[in-house]
C-alpha atoms as a PDB file:
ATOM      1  CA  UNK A   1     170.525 183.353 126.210  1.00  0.00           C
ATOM      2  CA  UNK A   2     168.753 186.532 125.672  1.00  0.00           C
ATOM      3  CA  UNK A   3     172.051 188.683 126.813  1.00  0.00           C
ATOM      4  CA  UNK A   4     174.346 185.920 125.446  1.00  0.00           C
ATOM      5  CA  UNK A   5     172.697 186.623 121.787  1.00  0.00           C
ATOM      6  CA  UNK A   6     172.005 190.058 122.039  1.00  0.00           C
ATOM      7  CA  UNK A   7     173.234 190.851 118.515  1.00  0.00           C
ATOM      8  CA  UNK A   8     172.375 187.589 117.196  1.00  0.00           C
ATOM      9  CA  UNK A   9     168.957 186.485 118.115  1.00  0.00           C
ATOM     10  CA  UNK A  10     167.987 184.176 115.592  1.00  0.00           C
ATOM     11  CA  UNK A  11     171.148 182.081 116.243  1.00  0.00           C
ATOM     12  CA  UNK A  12     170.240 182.495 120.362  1.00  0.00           C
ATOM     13  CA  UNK A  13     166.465 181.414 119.914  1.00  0.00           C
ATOM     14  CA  UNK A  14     168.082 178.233 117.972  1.00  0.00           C
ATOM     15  CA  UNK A  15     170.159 177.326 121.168  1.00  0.00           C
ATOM     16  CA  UNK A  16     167.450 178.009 123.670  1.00  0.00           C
ATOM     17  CA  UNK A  17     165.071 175.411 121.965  1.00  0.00           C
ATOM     18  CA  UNK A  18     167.092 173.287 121.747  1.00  0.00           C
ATOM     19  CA  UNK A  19     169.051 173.476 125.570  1.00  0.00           C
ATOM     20  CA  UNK A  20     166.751 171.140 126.917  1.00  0.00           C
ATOM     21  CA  UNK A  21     164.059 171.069 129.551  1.00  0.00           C
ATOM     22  CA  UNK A  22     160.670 173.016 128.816  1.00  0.00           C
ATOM     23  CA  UNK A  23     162.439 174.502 125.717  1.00  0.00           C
ATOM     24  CA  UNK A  24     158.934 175.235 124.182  1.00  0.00           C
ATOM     25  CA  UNK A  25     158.026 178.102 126.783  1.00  0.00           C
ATOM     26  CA  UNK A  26     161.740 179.244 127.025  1.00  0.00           C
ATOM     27  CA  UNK A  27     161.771 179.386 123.641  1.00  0.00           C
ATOM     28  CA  UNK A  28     158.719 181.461 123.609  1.00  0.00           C
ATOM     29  CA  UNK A  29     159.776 183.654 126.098  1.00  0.00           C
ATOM     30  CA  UNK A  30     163.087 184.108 124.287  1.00  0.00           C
ATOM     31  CA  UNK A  31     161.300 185.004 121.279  1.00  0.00           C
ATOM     32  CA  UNK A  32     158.996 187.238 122.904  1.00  0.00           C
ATOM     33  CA  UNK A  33     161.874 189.170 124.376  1.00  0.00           C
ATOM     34  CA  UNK A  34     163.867 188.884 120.719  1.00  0.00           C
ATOM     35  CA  UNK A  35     160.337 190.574 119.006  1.00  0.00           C
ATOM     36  CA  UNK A  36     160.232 193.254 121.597  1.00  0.00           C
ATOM     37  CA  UNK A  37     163.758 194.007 120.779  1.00  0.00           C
ATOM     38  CA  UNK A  38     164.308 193.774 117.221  1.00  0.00           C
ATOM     39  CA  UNK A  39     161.052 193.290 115.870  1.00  0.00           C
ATOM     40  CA  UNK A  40     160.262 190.419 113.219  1.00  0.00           C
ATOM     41  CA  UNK A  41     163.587 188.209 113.166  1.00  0.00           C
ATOM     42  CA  UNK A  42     162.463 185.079 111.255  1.00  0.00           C
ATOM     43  CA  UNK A  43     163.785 184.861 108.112  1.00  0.00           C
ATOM     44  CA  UNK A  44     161.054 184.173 105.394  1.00  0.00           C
ATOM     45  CA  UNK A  45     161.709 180.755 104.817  1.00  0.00           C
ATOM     46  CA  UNK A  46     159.993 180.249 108.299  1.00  0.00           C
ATOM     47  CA  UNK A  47     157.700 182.292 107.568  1.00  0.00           C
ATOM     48  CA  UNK A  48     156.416 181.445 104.230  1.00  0.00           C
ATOM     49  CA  UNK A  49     155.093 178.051 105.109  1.00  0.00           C
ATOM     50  CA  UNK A  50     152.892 179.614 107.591  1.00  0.00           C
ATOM     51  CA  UNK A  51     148.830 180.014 107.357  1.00  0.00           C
ATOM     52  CA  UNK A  52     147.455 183.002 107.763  1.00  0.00           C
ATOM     53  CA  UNK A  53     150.274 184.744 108.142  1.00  0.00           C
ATOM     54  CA  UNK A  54     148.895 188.017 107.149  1.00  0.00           C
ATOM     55  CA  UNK A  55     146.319 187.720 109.550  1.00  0.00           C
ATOM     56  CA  UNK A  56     148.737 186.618 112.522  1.00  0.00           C
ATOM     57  CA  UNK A  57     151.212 189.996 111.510  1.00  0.00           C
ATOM     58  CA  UNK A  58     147.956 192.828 111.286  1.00  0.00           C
ATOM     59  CA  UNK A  59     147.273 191.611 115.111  1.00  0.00           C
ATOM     60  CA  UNK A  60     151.056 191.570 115.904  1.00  0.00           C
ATOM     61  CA  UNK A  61     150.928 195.073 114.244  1.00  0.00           C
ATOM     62  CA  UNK A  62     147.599 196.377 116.624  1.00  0.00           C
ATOM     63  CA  UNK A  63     148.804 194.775 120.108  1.00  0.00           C
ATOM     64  CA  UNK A  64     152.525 196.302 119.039  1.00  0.00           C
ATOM     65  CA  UNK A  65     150.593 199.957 118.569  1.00  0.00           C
ATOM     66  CA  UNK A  66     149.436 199.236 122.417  1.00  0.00           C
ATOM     67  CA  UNK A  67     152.705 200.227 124.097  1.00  0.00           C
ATOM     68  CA  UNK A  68     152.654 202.968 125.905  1.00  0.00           C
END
């Protein structure tokens, strides 16, 4: 999916959830893969709804500033 949606990963991590099977870690892989790419993808009304979002992005931000 990841090479199948290269330039349209919000539209691939939709299909890969919902393929079947243990879609809940291939999703997360596939979105893991999508973020290392392309950084944030989610459009903000997934987002917005979200608790401590803030909090979730600043440690996003510090493990991102890991890579070597």
């Amino acid at each position: 999916m990841f090479q199948k949606y290269w330039n349209n990963p919000i539209e691939g991590l939709i299909e890969t959830v919902n393929f079947g099977g243990d879609c809940d870690t291939t999703g997360a892989i596939y979105g893991s893969l999508c973020g290392a790419k392309n950084g944030m993808i989610f459009p903000a009304k997934w987002i917005e709804p979200l608790k401590d979002f803030e909090k979730i992005k600043k440690i996003a931000d510090r493990i991102f500033e890991l890579k070597v």
